[in-house]
Structures are given as C-alpha cells and as structure tokens.
Protein backbone atom coordinates (compact mmCIF):
# COMPACT_ATOMS: atom_id res chain seq x y z
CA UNK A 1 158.57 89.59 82.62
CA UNK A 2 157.61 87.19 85.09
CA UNK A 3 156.21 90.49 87.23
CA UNK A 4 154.11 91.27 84.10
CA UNK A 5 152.82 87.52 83.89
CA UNK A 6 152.19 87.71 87.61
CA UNK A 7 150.34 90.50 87.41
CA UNK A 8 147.83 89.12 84.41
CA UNK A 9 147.79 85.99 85.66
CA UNK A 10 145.94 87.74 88.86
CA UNK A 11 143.66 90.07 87.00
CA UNK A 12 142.76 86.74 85.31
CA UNK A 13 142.15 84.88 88.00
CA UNK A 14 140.00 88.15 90.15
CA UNK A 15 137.96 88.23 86.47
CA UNK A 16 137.55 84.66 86.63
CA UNK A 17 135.95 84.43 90.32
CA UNK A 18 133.53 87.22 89.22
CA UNK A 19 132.70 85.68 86.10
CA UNK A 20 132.17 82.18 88.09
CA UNK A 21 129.61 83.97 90.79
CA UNK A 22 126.71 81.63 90.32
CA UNK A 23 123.10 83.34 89.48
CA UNK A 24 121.82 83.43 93.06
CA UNK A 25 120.99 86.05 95.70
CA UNK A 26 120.24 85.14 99.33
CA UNK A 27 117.61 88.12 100.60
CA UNK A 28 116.68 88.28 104.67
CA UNK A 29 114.14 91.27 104.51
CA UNK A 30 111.08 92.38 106.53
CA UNK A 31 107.57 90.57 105.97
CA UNK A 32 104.98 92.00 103.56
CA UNK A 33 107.84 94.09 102.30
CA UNK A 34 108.74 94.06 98.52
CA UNK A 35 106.28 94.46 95.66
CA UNK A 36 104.10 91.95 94.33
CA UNK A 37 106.47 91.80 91.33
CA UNK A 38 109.57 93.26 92.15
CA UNK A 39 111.74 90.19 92.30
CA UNK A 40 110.23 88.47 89.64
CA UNK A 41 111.24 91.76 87.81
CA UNK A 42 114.60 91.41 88.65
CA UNK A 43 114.75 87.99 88.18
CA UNK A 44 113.39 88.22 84.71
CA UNK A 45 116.25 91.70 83.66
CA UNK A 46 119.30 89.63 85.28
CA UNK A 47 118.58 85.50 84.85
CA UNK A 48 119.45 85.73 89.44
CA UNK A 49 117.24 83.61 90.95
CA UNK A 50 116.28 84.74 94.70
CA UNK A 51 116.13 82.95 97.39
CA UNK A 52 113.71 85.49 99.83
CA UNK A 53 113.52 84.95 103.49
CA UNK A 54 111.63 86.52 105.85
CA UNK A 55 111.89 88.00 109.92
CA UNK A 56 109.47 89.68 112.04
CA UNK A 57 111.87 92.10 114.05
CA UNK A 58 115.50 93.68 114.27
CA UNK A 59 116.47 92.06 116.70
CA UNK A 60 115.80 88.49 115.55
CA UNK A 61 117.97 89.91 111.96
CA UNK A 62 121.03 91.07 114.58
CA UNK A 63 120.53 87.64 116.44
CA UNK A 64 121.32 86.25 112.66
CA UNK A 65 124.07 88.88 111.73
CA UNK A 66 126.23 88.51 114.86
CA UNK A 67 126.76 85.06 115.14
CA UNK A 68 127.87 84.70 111.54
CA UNK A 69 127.79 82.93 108.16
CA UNK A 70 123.92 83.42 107.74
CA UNK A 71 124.10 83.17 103.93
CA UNK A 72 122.51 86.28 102.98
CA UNK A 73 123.74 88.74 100.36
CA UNK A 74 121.06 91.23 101.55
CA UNK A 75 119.52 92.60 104.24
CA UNK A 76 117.92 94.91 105.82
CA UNK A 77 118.14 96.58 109.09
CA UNK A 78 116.42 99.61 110.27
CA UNK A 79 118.52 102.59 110.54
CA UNK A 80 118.28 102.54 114.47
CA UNK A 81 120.05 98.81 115.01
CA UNK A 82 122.58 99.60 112.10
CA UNK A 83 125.32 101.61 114.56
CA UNK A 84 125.27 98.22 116.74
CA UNK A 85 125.86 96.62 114.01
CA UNK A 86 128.54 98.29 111.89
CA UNK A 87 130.28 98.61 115.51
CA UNK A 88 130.43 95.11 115.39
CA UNK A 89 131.78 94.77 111.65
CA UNK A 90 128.93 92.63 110.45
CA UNK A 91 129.11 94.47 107.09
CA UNK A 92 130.62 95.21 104.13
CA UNK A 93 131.49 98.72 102.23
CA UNK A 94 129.83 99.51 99.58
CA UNK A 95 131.73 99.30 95.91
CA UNK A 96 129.64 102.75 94.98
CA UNK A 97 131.25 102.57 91.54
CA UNK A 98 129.08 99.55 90.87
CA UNK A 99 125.83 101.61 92.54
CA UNK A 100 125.30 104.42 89.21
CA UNK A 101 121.72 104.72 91.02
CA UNK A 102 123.04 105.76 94.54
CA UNK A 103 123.71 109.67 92.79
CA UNK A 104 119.73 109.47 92.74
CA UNK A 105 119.13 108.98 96.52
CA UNK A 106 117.72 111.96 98.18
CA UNK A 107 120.66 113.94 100.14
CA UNK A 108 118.40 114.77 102.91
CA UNK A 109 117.79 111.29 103.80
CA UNK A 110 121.48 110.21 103.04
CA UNK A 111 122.27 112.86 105.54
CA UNK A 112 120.14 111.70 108.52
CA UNK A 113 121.71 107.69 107.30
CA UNK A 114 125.26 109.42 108.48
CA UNK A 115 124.24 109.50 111.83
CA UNK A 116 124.41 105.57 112.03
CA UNK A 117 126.74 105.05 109.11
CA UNK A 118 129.18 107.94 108.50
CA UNK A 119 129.85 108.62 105.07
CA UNK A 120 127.00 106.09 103.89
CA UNK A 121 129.69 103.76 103.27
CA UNK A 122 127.46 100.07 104.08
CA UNK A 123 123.95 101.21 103.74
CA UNK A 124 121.54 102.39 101.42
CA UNK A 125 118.04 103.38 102.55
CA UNK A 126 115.13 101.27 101.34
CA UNK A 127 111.62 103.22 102.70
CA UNK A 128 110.33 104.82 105.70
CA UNK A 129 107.19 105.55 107.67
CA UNK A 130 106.10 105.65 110.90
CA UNK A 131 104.11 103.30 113.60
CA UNK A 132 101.39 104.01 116.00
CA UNK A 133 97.86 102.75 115.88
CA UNK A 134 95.41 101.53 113.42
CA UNK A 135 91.67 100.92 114.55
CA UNK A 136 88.66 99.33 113.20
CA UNK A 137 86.36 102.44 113.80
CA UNK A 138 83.36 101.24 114.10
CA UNK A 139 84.03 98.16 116.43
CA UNK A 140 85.99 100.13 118.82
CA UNK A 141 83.56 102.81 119.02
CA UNK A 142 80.87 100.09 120.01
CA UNK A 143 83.24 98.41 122.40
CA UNK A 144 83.93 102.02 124.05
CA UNK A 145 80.17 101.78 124.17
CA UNK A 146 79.47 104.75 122.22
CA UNK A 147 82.42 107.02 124.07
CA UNK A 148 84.46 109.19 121.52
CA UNK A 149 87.68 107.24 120.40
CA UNK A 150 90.62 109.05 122.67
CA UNK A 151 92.13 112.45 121.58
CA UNK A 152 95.53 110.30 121.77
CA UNK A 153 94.89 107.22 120.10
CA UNK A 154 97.99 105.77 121.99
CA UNK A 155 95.80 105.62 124.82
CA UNK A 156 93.47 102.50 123.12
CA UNK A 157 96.90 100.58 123.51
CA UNK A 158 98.08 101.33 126.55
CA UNK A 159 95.41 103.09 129.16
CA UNK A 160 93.46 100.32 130.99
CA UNK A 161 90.57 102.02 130.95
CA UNK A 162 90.26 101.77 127.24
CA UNK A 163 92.47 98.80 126.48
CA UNK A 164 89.99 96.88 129.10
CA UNK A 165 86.93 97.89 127.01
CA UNK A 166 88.65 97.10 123.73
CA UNK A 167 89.76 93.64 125.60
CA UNK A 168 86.40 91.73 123.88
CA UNK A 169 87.03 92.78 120.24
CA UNK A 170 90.89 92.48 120.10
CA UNK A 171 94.20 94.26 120.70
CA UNK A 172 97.35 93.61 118.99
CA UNK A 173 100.76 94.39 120.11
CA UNK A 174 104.03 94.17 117.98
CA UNK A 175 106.05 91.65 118.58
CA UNK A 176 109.09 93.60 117.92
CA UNK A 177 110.83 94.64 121.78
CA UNK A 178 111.79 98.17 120.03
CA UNK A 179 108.83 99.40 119.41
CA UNK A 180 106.80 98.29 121.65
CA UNK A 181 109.51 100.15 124.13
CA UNK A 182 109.71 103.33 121.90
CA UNK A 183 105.43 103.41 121.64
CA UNK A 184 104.92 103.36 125.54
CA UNK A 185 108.00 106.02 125.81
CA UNK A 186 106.37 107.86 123.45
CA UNK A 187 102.45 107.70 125.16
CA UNK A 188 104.39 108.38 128.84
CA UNK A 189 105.90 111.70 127.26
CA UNK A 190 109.26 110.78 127.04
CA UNK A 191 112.13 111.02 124.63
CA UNK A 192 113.55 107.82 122.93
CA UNK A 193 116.08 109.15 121.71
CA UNK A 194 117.53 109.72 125.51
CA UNK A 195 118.16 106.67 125.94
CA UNK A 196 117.65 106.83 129.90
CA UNK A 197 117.63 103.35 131.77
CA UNK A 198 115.31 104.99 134.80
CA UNK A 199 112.51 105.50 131.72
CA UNK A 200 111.95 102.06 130.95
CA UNK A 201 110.91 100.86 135.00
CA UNK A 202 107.41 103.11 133.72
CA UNK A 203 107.43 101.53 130.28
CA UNK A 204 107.41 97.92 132.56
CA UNK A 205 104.25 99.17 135.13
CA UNK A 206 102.51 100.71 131.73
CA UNK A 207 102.74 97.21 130.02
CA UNK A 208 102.01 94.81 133.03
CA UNK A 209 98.48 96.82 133.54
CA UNK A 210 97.54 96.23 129.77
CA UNK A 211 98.73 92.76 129.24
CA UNK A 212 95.40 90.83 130.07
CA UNK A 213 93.68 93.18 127.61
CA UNK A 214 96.12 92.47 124.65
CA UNK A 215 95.32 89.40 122.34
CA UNK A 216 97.49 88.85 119.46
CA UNK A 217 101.46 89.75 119.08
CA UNK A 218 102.25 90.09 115.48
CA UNK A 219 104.78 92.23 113.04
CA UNK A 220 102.30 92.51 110.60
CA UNK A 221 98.57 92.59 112.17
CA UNK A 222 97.18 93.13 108.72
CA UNK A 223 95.11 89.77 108.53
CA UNK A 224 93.95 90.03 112.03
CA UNK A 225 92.28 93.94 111.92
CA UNK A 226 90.73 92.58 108.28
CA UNK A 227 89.48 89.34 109.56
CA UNK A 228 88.27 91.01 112.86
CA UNK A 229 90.36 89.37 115.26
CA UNK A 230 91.34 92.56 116.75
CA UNK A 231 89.79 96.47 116.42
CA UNK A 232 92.95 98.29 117.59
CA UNK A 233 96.61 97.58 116.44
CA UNK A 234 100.06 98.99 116.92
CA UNK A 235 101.07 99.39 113.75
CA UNK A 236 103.36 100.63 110.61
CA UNK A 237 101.89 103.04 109.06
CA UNK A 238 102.21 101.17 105.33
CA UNK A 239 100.75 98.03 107.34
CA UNK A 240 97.76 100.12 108.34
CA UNK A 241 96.78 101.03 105.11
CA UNK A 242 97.07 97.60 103.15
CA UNK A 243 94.26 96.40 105.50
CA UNK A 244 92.52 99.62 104.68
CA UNK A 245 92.92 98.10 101.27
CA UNK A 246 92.35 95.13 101.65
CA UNK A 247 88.96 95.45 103.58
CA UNK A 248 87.61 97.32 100.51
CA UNK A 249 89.17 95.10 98.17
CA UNK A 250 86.77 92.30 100.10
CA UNK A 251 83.53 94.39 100.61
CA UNK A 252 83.42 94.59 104.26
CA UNK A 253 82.44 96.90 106.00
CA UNK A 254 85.57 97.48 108.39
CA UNK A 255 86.84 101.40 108.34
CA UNK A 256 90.48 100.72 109.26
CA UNK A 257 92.17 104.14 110.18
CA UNK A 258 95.57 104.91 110.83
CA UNK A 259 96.09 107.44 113.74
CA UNK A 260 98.52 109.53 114.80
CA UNK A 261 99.21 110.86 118.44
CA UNK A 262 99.38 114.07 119.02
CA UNK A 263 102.30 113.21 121.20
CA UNK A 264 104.10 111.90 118.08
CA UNK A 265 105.24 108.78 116.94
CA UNK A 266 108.03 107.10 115.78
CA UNK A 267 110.10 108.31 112.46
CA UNK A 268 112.07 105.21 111.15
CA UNK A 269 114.27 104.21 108.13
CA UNK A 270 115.08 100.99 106.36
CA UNK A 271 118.24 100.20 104.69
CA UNK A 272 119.85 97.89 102.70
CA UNK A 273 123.32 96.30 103.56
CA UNK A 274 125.59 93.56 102.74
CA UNK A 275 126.75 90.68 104.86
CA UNK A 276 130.56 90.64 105.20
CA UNK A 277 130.40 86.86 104.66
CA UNK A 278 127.80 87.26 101.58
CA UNK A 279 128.31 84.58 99.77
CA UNK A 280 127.37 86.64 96.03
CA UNK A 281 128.11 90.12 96.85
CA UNK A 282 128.34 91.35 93.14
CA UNK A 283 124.89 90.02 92.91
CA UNK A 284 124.10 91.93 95.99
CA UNK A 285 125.30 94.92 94.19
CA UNK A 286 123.37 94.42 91.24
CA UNK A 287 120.52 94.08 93.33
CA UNK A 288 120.46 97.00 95.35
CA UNK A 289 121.49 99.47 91.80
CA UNK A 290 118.34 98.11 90.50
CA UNK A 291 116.24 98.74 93.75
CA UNK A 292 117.40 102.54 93.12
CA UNK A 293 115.66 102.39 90.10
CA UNK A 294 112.62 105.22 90.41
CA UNK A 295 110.35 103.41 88.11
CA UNK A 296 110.82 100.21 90.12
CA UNK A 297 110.76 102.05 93.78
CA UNK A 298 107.59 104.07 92.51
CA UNK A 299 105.72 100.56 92.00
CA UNK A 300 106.85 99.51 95.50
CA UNK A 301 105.72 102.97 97.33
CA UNK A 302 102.63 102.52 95.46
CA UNK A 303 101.66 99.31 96.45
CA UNK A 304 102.91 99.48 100.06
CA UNK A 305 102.32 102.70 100.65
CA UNK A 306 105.99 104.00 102.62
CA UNK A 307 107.39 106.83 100.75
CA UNK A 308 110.95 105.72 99.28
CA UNK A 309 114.17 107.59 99.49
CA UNK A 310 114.39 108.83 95.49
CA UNK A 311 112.96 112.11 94.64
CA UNK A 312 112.65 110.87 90.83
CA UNK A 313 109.79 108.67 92.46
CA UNK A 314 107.62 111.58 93.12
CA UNK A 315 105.83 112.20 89.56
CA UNK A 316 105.14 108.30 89.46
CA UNK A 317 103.31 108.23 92.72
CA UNK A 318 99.64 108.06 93.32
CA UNK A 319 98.51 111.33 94.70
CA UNK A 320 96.09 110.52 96.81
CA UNK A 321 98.86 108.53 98.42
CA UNK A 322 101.23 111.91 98.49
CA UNK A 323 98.40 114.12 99.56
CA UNK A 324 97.81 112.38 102.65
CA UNK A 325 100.03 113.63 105.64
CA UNK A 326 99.81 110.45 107.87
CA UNK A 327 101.86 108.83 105.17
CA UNK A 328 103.58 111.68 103.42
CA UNK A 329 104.27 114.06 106.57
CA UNK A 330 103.94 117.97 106.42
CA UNK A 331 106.12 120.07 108.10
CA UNK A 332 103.81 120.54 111.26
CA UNK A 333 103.73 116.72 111.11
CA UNK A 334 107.62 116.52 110.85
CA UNK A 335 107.98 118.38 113.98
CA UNK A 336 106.51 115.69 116.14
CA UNK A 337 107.65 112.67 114.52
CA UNK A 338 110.85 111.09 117.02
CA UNK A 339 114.07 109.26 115.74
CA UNK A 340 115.03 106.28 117.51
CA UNK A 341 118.89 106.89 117.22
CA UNK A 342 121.29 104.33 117.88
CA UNK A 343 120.66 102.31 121.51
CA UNK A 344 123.33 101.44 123.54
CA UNK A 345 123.59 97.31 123.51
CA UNK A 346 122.70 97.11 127.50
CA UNK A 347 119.66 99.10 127.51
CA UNK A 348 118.77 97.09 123.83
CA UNK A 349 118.99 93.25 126.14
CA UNK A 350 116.66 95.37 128.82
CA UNK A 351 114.38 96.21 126.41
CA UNK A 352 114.27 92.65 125.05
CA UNK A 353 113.60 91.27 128.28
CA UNK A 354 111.07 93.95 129.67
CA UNK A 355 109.26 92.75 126.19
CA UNK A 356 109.75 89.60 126.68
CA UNK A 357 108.12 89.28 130.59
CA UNK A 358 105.16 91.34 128.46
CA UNK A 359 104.55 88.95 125.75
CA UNK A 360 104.98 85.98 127.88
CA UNK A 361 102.81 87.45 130.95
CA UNK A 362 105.46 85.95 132.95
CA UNK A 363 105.13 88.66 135.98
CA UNK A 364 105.28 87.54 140.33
C-alpha cells in the first residue's frame, strides 16, 4: 500500500511540475528569420509569451550552447555545426510522442538530417536554401564600366580585378567564418565537404587580395544592397530576394539578382533543437509541433522565400516562388549544389581565425 501511494504520490508530483511550467518560451534563432506573424500566432493559439533573441552566425549560437545555461528553450543551428554539437551533449532528445506533426516532415530531408543526427532524435529541420551572390545589376555593370557581369558571379566577390572595380559602389561579405570559408572553397574549385587543412592556406591568399575592396560585413546585407551601400553581396538566397522585394516595394529602381555559380554553391539546412538546460522544454515542444504546421510553414516560405521541409506546404505556396530554380532547385541544379557536412572542431577554430585576420584586416 505504501508502494501504491508512492507511486501516485510521484505521478502527482511529475503532473504537477508540468502543470506549474510557466507560459514562457526563450527562442535564440537566426535574424530576419520567422514570419511577420508567426509568433504572435502562436502566442495568440497557446497564451506562451516569447521571449525572441537574435545571432548573426553559428558559431556565435555554439559559443552560447557550450558554455551552458543560456536560457533558451529553442534554437537553431544549421545542420553542418549540429554533429559538434550533439558530440558535445548540448541537447536534448526529442519526446516525438508530443511532436504529432513530425509524421509530416519530408523523409528525404529527414534522411540527409541523419547524417548529423542519427535517427533524428534532437533535431527537426526548419528551412533551407542556398548562399552565393546577390548584385545590384545596374550599378555593378556601370562600375565594371560597361564589361559583362562575370560568367561566375563568385568572381565579383573574390577576383581583384572585379572586386577592385566594384570597390566604389560597395561589397559586402558575411560575417559568418563558415561561409565565407565554404564560398572561397567553392570559387577556388574545391570540395568543402573534404575537409582538407592544406585548402584553406588558398582560401587565406584569396581573401587578403580582396579585403581593401570589401566594405560592409553583415549576416543579413538586405538594408545595405536596398539602400545602395553596396552593389554586390554574399548572400542567402531568401536574403537576396527580400531586397528584391523590398526595392519594388519602395519604387527604386535597383534590379537586385540572385546568382548562382556555375561552380555551385552551398546547400544548407536549418533545424530546430532543444537546450538540455531549457528551462520550459514542454513549451519548446509545443512550439516546434506547431512550427510543423503546413499552413503556418507555407506563410513563412512565402514571405521569406526558403522552401520548408513539409511536402503538405507545396499547394499553399506561391508559384512564381516554386517555379523559380534559384530558390526551388531542379535536378540539374541539385547536382551542383555542395553540403557542408560536419567540420572537425580544429579546422572550425582555423576557419574562425583565417575569418577573423579577414574582417579585421589585421595581416604583416
């Protein structure tokens, strides 16, 4: 009997601490990165009030998640820094019985998730695109001085000879050390996905000879190609097409383009995931069921233009948006598009401090 009493008295007291989870959720996500009305949405359905913070690369979000107790119940690392970080038991396994939604997710892109989380037992992907380049057309052609824009549109970013010319009317950089590493591997022909230490001394010469040209380093250059401060950008591909946007929405008469190299570019994946040390992790839950939701994910592709990871979307998107293979990629497209992978954590502190004797021009 006092086994039975034990045992209630414990179910109680589990029931209780749920019960007594106050209505908050703590969310550390990308910038410029969540519909215009998403969280008020959710906000509104559940009576959670969110608390929304956010950072401008992975690596300041692993800076965050390995020292501990950051206070988020959400967040949301790309699918290339999420081996480092499972390896080093920053998160939580999913409870999938309280994720209905997650029988939705498409099993293609749950698949290519296993590679950094086998079994998809912490993460759930969020959206994905790409990054290369995004030029104000007509600027750049007059700062080429009337020279065709470059069959490899890389090359405005990182080949003197063009980055010089585009020097006067603006070049931004990322400020994120990843992909500013994996775009110059990418231009110099080689694989990311190698991982190869002896590859990044050619990254280093390729970004000291186009640092005086470069003006702005940003995560989200979407102000600066619409207000002019630059007229070429390394960019995501979403990004690139919210200035687009944007410059119509304000009558000028920018043409921002988003370009693809014919060498490739960069395929990536964001996720969702839950601290270990989340402070309301059945709100984190109810969070990420809802973000499953097609009809909300179809308002979020919509207005940021990355494609999402639930076929159910695909009737509710706009289909000029779905037509158009630098944002919805065809098979040919596919083919030359280049995974990341997981990076080993030495070569990820080289990176970070090539990038950082780049950004800061600090070179003998």
């Amino acid at each position: 009997m006092r086994r039975i009493g034990a045992v209630i008295w414990v179910c109680c007291a589990a029931l209780s601490a749920e019960a007594a989870e106050e209505k908050v959720l703590n969310v550390y996500n990308w910038s410029h990165y969540i519909g215009t009305q998403t969280l008020r949405r959710f906000e509104s359905e559940t009576g959670i009030k969110v608390r929304y913070d956010v950072y401008d690369s992975n690596e300041i979000l692993q800076g965050k998640l390995l020292t501990g107790r950051s206070g988020y119940d959400v967040v949301g690392p790309s699918m290339s820094f999420l081996g480092n970080q499972l390896a080093a038991g920053v998160f939580q396994p999913l409870d999938k019985a309280k994720l209905p939604n997650h029988r939705q997710l498409d099993p293609a892109l749950l698949r290519q998730l296993a590679a950094a989380d086998p079994g998809t037992r912490h993460a759930v992907p969020y959206l994905w695109g790409t990054t290369s380049v995004a030029v104000d057309e007509d600027r750049a052609r007059r700062a080429l001085g009337g020279q065709p824009l470059p069959a490899d549109a890389l090359a405005l970013l990182f080949d003197p000879a063009y980055a010089a010319k585009l020097g006067d009317c603006g070049v931004a950089m990322m400020i994120s050390p990843s992909q500013v590493v994996v775009q110059a591997l990418i231009y110099l022909g080689k694989d990311p996905a190698l991982n190869r230490p002896e590859d990044l001394a050619a990254v280093a010469g390729l970004l000291r000879a186009v640092r005086p040209y470069v003006r702005v380093f940003s995560s989200s250059p979407i102000n600066d190609l619409v207000n002019g401060e630059v007229c070429a950008a390394m960019i995501y591909s979403g990004d690139a097409y919210i200035a687009a946007r944007r410059a119509r929405e304000a009558n000028s008469p920018r043409k921002i383009r988003y370009l693809l190299s014919p060498k490739g570019a960069e395929l990536w994946m964001d996720t969702f995931a839950i601290p270990k040390d989340a402070p309301h992790p059945d709100n984190a839950h109810r969070f990420l069921d809802f973000m499953m939701r097609p009809e909300v994910m179809a308002d979020i592709s919509n207005e940021l233009f990355y494609p999402n990871a639930l076929p159910a979307t695909r009737p509710l998107l706009d289909r000029a948006l779905t037509a158009d293979r630098n944002l919805y990629p065809d098979a040919a497209t596919m083919a030359r598009l280049r995974g990341q992978g997981r990076v080993p954590p030495a070569l990820q502190r080289e990176r970070v401090r090539l990038f950082n004797q780049f950004k800061n021009n600090s070179y003998r």
